[in-house]
N, C-alpha and C. Protein backbone atom coordinates (compact mmCIF):
# COMPACT_ATOMS: atom_id res chain seq x y z
N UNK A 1 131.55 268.09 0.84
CA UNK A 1 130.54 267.07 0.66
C UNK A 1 130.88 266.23 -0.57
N UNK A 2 130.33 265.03 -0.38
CA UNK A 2 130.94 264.11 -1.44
C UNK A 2 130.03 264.31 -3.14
N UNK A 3 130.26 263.78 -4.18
CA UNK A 3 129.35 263.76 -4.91
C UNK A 3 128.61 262.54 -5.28
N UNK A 4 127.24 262.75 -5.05
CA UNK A 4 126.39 261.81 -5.50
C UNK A 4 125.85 261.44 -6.58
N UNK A 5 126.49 260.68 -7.12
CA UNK A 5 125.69 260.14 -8.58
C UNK A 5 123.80 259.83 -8.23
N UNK A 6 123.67 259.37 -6.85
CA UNK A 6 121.92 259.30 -7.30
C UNK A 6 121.11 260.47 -6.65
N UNK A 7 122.13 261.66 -6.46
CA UNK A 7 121.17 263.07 -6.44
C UNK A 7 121.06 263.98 -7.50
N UNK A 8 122.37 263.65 -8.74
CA UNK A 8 122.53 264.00 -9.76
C UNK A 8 121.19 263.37 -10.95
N UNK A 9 121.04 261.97 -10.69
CA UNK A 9 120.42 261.23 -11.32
C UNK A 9 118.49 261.81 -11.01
N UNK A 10 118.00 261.64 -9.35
CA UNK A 10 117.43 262.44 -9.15
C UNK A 10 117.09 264.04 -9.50
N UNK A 11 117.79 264.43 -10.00
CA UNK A 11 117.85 265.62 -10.33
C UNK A 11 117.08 265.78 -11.85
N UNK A 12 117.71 265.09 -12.57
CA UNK A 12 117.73 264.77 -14.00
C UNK A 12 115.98 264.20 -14.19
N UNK A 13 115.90 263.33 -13.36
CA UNK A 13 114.39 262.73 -13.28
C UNK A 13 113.44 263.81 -13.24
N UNK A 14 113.96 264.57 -12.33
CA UNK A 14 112.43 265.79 -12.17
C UNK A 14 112.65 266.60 -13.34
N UNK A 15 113.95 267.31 -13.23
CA UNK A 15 114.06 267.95 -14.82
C UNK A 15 113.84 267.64 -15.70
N UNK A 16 113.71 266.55 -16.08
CA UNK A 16 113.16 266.13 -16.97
C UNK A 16 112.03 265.47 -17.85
N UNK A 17 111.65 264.93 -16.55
CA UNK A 17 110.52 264.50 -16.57
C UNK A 17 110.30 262.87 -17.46
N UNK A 18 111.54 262.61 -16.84
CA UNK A 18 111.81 261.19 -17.25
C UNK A 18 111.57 259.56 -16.34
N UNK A 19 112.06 259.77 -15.21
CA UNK A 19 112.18 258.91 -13.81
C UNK A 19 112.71 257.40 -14.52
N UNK A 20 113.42 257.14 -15.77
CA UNK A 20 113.64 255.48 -15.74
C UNK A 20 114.20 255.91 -17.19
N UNK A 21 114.42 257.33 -17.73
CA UNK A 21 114.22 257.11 -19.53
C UNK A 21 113.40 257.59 -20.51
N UNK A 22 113.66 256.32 -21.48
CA UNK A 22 112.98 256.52 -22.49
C UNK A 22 111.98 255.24 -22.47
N UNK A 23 110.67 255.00 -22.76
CA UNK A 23 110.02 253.60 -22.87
C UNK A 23 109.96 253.26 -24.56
N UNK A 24 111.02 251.85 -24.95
CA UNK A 24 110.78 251.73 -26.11
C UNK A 24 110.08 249.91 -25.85
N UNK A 25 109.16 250.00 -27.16
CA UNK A 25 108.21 248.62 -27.33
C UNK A 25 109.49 248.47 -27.78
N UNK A 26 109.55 246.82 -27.04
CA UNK A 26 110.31 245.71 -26.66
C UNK A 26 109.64 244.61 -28.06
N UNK A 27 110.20 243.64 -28.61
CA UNK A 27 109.56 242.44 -29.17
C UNK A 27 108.77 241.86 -27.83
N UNK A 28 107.50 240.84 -28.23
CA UNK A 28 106.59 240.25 -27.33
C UNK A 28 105.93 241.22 -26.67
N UNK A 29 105.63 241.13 -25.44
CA UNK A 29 104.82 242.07 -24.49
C UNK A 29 105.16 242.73 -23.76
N UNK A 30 105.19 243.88 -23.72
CA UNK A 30 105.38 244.80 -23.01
C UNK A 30 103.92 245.65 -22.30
N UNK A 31 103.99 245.69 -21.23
CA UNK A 31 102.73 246.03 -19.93
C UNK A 31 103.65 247.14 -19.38
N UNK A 32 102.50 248.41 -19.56
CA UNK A 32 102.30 249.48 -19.06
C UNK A 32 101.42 250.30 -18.57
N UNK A 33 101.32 250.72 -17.92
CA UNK A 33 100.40 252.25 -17.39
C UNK A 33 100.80 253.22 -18.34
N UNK A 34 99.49 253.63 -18.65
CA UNK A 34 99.92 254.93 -19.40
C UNK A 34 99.35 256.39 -18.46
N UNK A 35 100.20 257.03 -17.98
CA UNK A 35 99.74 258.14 -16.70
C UNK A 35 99.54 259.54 -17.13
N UNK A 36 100.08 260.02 -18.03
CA UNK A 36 99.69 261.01 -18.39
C UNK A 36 99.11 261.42 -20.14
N UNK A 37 98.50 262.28 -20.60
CA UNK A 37 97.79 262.78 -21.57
C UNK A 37 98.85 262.57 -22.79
N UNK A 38 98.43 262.48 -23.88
CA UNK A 38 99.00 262.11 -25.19
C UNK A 38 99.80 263.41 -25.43
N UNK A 39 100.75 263.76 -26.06
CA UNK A 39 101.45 265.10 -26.88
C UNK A 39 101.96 264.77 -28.36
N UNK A 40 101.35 265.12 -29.18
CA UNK A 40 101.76 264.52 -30.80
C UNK A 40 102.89 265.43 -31.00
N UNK A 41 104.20 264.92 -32.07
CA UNK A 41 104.99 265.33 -32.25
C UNK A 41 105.30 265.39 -33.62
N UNK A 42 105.57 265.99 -34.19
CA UNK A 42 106.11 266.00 -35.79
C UNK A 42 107.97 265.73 -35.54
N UNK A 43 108.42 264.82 -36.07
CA UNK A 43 109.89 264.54 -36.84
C UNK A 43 110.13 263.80 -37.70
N UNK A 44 111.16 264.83 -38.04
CA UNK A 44 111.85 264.10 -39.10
C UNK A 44 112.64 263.04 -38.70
N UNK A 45 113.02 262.66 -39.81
CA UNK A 45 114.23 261.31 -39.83
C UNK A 45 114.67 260.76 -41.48
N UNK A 46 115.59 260.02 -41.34
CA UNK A 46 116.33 259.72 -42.32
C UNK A 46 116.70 258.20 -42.62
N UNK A 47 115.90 257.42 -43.62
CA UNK A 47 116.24 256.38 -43.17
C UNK A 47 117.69 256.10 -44.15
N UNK A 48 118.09 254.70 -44.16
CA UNK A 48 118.97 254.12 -44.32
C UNK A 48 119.42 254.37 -45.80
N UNK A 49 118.70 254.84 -46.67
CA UNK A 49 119.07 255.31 -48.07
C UNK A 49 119.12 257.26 -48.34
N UNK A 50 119.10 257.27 -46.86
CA UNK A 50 119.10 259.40 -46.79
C UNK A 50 118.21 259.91 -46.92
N UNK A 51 117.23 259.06 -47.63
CA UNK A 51 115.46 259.72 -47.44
C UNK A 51 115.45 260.70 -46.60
N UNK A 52 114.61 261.69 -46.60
CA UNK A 52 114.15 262.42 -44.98
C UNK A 52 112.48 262.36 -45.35
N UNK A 53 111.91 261.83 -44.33
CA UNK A 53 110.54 261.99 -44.09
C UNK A 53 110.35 261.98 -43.10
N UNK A 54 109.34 262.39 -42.62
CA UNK A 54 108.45 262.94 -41.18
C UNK A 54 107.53 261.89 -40.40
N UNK A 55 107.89 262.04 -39.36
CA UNK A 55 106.95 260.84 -38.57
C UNK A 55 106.00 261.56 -37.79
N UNK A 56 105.16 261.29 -37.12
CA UNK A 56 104.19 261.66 -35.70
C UNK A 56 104.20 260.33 -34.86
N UNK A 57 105.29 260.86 -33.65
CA UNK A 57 105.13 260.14 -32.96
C UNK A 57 103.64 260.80 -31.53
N UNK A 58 103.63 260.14 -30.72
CA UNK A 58 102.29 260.31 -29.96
C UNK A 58 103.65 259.58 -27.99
N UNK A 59 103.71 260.98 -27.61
CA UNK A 59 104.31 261.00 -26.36
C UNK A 59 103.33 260.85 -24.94
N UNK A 60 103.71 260.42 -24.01
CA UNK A 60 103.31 260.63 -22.63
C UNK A 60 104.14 259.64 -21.91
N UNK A 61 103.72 259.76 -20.43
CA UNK A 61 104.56 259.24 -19.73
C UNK A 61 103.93 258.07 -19.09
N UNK A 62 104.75 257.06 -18.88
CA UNK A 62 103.90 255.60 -18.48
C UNK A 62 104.96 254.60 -17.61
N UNK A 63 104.51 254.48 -16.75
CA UNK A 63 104.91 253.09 -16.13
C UNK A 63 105.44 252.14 -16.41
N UNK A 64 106.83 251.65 -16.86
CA UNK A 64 107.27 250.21 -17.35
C UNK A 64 107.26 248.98 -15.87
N UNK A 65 106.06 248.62 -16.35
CA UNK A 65 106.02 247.20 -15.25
C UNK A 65 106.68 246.29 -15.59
N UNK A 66 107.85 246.22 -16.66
CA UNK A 66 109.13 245.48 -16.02
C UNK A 66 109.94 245.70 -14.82
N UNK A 67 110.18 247.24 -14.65
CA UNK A 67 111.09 247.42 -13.96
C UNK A 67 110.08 248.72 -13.12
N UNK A 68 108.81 248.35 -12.94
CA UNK A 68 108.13 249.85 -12.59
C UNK A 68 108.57 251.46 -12.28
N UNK A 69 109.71 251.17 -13.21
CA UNK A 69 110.00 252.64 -13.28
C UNK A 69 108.96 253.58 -14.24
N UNK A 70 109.43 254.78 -14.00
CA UNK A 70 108.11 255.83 -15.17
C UNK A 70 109.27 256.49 -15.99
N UNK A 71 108.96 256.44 -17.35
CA UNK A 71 109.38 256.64 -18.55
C UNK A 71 108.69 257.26 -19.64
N UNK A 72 109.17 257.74 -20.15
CA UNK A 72 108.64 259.32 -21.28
C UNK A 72 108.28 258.02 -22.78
N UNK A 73 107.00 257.69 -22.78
CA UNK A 73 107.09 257.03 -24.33
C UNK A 73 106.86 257.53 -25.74
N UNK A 74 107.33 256.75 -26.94
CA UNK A 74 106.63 257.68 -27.83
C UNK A 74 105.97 256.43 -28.83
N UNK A 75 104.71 256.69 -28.83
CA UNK A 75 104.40 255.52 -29.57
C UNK A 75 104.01 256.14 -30.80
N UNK A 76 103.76 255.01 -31.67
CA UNK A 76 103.26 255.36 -33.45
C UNK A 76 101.86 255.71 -33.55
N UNK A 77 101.36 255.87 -34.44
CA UNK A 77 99.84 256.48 -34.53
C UNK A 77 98.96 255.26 -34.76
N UNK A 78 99.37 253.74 -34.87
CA UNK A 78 98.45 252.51 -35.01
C UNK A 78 98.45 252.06 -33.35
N UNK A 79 99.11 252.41 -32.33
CA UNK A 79 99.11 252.07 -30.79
C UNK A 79 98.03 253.42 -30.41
N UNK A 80 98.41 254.52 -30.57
CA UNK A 80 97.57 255.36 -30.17
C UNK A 80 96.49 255.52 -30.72
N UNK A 81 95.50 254.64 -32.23
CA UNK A 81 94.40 254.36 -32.48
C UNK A 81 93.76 253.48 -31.57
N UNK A 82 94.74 252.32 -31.07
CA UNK A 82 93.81 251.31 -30.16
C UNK A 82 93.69 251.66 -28.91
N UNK A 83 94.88 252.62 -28.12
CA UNK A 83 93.85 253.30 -27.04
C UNK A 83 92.89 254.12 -26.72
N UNK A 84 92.64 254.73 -27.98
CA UNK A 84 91.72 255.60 -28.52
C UNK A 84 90.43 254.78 -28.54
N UNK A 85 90.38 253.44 -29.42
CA UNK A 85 89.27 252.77 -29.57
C UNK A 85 88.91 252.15 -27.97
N UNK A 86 90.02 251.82 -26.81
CA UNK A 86 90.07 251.54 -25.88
C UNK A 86 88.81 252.30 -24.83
N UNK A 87 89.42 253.69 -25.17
CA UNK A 87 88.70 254.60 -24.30
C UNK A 87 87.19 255.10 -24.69
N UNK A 88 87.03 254.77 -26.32
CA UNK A 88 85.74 254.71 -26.81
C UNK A 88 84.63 253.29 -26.32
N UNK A 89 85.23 252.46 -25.54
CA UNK A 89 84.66 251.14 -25.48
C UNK A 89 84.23 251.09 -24.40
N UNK A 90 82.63 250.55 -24.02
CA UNK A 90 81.92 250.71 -22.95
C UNK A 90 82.16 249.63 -21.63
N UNK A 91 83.02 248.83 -22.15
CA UNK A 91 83.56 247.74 -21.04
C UNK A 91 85.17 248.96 -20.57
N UNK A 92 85.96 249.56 -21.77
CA UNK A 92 86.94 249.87 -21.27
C UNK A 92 87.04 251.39 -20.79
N UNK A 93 86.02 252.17 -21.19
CA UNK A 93 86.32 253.43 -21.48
C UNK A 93 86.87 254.29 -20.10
N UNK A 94 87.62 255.60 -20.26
CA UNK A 94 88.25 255.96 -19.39
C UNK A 94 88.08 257.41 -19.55
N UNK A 95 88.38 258.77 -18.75
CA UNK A 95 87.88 259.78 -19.06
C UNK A 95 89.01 260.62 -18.34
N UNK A 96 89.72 260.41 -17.73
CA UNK A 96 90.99 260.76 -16.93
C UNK A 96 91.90 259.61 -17.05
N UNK A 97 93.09 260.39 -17.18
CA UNK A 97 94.25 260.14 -16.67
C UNK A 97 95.21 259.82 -15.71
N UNK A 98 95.77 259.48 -14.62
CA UNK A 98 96.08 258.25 -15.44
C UNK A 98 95.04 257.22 -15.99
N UNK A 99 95.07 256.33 -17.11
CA UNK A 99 94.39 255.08 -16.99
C UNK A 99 93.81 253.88 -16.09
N UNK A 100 92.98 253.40 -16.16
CA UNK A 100 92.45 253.19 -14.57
C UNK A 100 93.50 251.89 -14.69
N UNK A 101 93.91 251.11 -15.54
CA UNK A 101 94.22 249.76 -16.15
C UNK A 101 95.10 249.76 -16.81
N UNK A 102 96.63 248.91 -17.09
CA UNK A 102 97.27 248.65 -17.74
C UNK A 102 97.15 248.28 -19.06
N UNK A 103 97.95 248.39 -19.96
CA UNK A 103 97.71 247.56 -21.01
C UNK A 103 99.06 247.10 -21.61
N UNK A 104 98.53 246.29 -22.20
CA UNK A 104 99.89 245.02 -22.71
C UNK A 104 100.17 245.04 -24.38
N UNK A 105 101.19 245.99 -24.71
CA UNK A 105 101.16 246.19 -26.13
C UNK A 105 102.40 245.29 -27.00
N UNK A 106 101.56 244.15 -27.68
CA UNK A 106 102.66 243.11 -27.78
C UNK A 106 102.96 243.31 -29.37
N UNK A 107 104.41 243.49 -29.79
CA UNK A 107 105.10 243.65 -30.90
C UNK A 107 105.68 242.73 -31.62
N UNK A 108 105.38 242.50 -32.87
CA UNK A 108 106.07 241.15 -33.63
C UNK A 108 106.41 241.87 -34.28
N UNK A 109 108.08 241.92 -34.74
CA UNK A 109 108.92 242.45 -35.46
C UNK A 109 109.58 243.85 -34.77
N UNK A 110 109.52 244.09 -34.02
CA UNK A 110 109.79 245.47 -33.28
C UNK A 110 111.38 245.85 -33.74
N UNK A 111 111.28 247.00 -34.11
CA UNK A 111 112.79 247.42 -34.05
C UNK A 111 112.92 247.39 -36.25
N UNK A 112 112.23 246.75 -36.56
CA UNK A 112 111.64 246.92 -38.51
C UNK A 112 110.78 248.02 -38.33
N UNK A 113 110.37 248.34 -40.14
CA UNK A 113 109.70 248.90 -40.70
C UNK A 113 108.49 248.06 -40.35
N UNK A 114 108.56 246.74 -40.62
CA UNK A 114 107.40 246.40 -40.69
C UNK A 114 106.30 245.48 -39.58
N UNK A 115 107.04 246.00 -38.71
CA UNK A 115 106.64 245.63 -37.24
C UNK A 115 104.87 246.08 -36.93
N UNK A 116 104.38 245.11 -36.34
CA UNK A 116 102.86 244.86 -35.99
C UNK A 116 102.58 244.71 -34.45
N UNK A 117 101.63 245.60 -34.20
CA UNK A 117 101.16 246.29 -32.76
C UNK A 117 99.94 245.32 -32.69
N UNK A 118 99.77 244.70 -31.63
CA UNK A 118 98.22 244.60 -30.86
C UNK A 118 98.22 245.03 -29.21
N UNK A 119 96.98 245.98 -28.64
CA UNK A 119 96.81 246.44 -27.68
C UNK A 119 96.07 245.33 -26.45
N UNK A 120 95.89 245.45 -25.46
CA UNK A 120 95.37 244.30 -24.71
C UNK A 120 95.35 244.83 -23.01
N UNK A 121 93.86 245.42 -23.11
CA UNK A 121 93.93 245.83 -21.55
C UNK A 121 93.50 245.41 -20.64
N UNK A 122 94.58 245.37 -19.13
CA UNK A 122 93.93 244.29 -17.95
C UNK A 122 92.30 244.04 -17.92
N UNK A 123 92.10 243.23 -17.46
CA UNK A 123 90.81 243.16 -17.07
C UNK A 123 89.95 243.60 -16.19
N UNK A 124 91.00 244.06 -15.20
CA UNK A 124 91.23 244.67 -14.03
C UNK A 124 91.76 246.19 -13.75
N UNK A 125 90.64 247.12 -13.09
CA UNK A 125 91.44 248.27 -12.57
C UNK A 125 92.04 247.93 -11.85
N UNK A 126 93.49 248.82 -11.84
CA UNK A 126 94.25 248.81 -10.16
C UNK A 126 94.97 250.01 -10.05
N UNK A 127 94.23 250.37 -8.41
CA UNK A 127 94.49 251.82 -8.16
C UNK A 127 96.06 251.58 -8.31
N UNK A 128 97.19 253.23 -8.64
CA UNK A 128 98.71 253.15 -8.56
C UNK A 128 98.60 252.96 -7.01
N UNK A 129 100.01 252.51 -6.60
CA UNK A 129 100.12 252.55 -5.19
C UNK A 129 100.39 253.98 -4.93
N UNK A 130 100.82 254.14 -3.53
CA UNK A 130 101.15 255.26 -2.88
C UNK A 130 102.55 255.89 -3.76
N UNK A 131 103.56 255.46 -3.71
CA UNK A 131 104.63 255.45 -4.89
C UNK A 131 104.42 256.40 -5.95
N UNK A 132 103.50 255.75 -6.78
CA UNK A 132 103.28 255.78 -8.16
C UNK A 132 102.60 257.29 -8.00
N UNK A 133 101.60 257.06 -7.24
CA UNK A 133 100.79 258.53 -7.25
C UNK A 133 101.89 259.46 -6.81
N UNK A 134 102.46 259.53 -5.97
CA UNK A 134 103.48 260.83 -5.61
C UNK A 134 104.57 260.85 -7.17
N UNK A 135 104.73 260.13 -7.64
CA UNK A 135 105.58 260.33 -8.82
C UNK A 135 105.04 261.04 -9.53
N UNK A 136 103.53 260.45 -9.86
CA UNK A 136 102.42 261.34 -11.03
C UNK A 136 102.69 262.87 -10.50
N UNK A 137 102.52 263.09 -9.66
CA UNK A 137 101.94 264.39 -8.98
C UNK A 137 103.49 265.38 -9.55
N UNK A 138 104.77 264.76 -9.83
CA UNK A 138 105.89 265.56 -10.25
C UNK A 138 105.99 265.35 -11.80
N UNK A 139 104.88 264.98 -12.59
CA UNK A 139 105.40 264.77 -13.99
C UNK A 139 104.50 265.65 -14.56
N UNK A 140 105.20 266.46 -15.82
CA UNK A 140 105.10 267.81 -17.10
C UNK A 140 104.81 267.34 -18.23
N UNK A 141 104.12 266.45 -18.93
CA UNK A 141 104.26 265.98 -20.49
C UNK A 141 104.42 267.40 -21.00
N UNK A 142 103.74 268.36 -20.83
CA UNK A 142 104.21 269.41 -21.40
C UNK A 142 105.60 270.15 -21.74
N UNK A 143 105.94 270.16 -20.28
CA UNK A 143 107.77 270.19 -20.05
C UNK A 143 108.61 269.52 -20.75
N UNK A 144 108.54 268.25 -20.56
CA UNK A 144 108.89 267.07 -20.65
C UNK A 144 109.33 267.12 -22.76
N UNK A 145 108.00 267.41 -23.33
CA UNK A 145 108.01 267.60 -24.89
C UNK A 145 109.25 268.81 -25.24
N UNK A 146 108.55 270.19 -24.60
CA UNK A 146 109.18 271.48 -24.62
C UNK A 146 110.79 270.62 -24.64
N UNK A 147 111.61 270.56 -23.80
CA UNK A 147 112.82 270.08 -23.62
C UNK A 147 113.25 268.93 -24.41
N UNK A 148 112.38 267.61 -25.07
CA UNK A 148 112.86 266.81 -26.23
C UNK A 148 112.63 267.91 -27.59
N UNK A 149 111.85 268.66 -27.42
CA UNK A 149 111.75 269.45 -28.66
C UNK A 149 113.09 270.45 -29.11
N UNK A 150 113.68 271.05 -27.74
CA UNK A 150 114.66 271.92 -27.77
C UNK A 150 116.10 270.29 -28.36
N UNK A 151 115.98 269.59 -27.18
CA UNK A 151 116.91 268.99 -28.07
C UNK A 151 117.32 268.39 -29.33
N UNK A 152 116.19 268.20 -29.92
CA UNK A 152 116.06 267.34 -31.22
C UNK A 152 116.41 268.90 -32.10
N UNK A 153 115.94 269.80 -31.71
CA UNK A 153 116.04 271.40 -32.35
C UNK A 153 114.57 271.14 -33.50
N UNK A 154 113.59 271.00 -32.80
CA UNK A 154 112.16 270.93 -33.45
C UNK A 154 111.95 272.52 -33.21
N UNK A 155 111.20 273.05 -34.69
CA UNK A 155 110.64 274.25 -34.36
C UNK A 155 109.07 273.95 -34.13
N UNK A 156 108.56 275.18 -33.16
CA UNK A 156 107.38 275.13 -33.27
C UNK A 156 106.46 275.22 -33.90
N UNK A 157 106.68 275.19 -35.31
CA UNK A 157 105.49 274.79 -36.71
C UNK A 157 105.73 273.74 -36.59
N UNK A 158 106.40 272.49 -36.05
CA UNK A 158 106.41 271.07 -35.78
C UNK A 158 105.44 270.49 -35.04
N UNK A 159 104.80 270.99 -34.37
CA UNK A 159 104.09 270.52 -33.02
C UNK A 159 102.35 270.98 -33.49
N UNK A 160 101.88 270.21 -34.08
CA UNK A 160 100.36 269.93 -34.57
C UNK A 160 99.71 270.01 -33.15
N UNK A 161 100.06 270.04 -31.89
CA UNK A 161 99.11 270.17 -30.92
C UNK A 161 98.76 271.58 -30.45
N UNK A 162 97.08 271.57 -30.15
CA UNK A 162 96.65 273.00 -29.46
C UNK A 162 96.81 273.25 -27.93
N UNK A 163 95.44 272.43 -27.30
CA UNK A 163 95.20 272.84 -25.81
C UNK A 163 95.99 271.38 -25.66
N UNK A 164 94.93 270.49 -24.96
CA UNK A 164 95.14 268.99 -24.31
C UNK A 164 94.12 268.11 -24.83
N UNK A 165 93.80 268.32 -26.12
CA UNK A 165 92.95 267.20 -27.10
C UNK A 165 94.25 266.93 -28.43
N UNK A 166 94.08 265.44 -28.49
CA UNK A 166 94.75 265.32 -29.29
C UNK A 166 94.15 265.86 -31.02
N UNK A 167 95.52 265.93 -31.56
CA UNK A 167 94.91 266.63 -33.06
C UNK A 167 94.50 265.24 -33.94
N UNK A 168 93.61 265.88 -34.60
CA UNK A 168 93.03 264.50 -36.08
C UNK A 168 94.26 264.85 -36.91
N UNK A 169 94.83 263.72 -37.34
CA UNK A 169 95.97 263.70 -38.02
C UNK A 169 95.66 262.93 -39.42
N UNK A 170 95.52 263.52 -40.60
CA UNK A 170 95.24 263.03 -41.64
C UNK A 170 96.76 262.13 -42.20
N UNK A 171 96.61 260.65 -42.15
CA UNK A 171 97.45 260.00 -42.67
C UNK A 171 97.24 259.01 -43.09
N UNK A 172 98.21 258.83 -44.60
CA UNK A 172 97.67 257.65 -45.07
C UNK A 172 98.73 256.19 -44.74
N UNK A 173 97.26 255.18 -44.87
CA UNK A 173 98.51 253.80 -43.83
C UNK A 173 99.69 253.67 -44.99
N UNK A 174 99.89 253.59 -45.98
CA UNK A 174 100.37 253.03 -46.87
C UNK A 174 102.02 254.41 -46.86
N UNK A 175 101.57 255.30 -46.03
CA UNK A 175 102.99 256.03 -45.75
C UNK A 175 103.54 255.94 -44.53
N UNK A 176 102.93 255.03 -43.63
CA UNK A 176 103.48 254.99 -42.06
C UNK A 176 104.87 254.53 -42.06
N UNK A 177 105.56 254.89 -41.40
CA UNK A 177 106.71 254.45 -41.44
C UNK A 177 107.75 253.17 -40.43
N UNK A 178 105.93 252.44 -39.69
CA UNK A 178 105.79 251.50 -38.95
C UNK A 178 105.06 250.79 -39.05
């Protein structure tokens, strides 16, 4: 039998719990579904003068409606305040997962330190298609973390999360590192 690069690739998608990647905010707008539950992460990093300090990024998996593929994201803790305030809001609020509604998270400066987030959600629910839902139905944020965690070699005193509520993360803005 021959070898297939897109059963290999397939393969990799479920194992991983990736289907398209990684989702990184783009400069301008970027529109996504966000489909599954938040997972906070503790890492380190090093910037450009050897520093090492610690970030919390905020993972799940979401829809890139550029290319509607589904992709593992990790956003900063000022994106995951405004879907937070999103889901607190009586025009927007949401109580499951996936999100009923897209949202459009547009970046000026992306790819700096000093890059600036605003959130912006359709106006409009729209059910996933048939597609989308059978994809949901094969994705692990749990898995998905477990396995970026093994690779990055994160120990588990890294991982501030309990059940499936996200943790209150005491941080001050003036140390974000975004």
């Amino acid at each position: 039998m021959a070898y297939s690069v897109n059963d290999t690739l397939k393969k990799a998608e479920k194992e991983y719990g990736l289907g398209g990647g990684f989702f990184k905010v783009q400069e301008g707008d970027n529109k996504i579904r966000i489909l599954t539950q938040f997972r906070a992460l503790e890492e380190e990093y090093t910037n450009k003068k050897g520093e090492t300090s610690k970030s919390v990024k905020f993972y799940c998996h979401v829809i890139d409606r550029s290319n509607g593929s589904i992709k593992l994201g990790a956003f900063p803790y000022s994106i995951m305040k405004a879907v937070a305030s999103l889901q607190m809001n009586d025009d927007y609020s949401f109580a499951d997962m996936p999100m009923p509604y897209d949202i459009t998270i547009n970046a000026v400066g992306a790819g700096t330190m000093a890059v600036k987030y605003s959130v912006m959600p359709a106006r409009n629910n729209v059910e996933l298609t048939a597609e989308e839902k059978k994809a949901l139905e094969s994705l692990d944020i749990d898995a998905a973390i477990e396995r970026l965690k093994e690779k990055k070699g994160i120990s588990e005193g890294h991982d501030p999360e309990s059940e499936n509520e996200v943790p209150t993360i005491e941080i001050e803005p003036e140390n974000l590192p975004f």
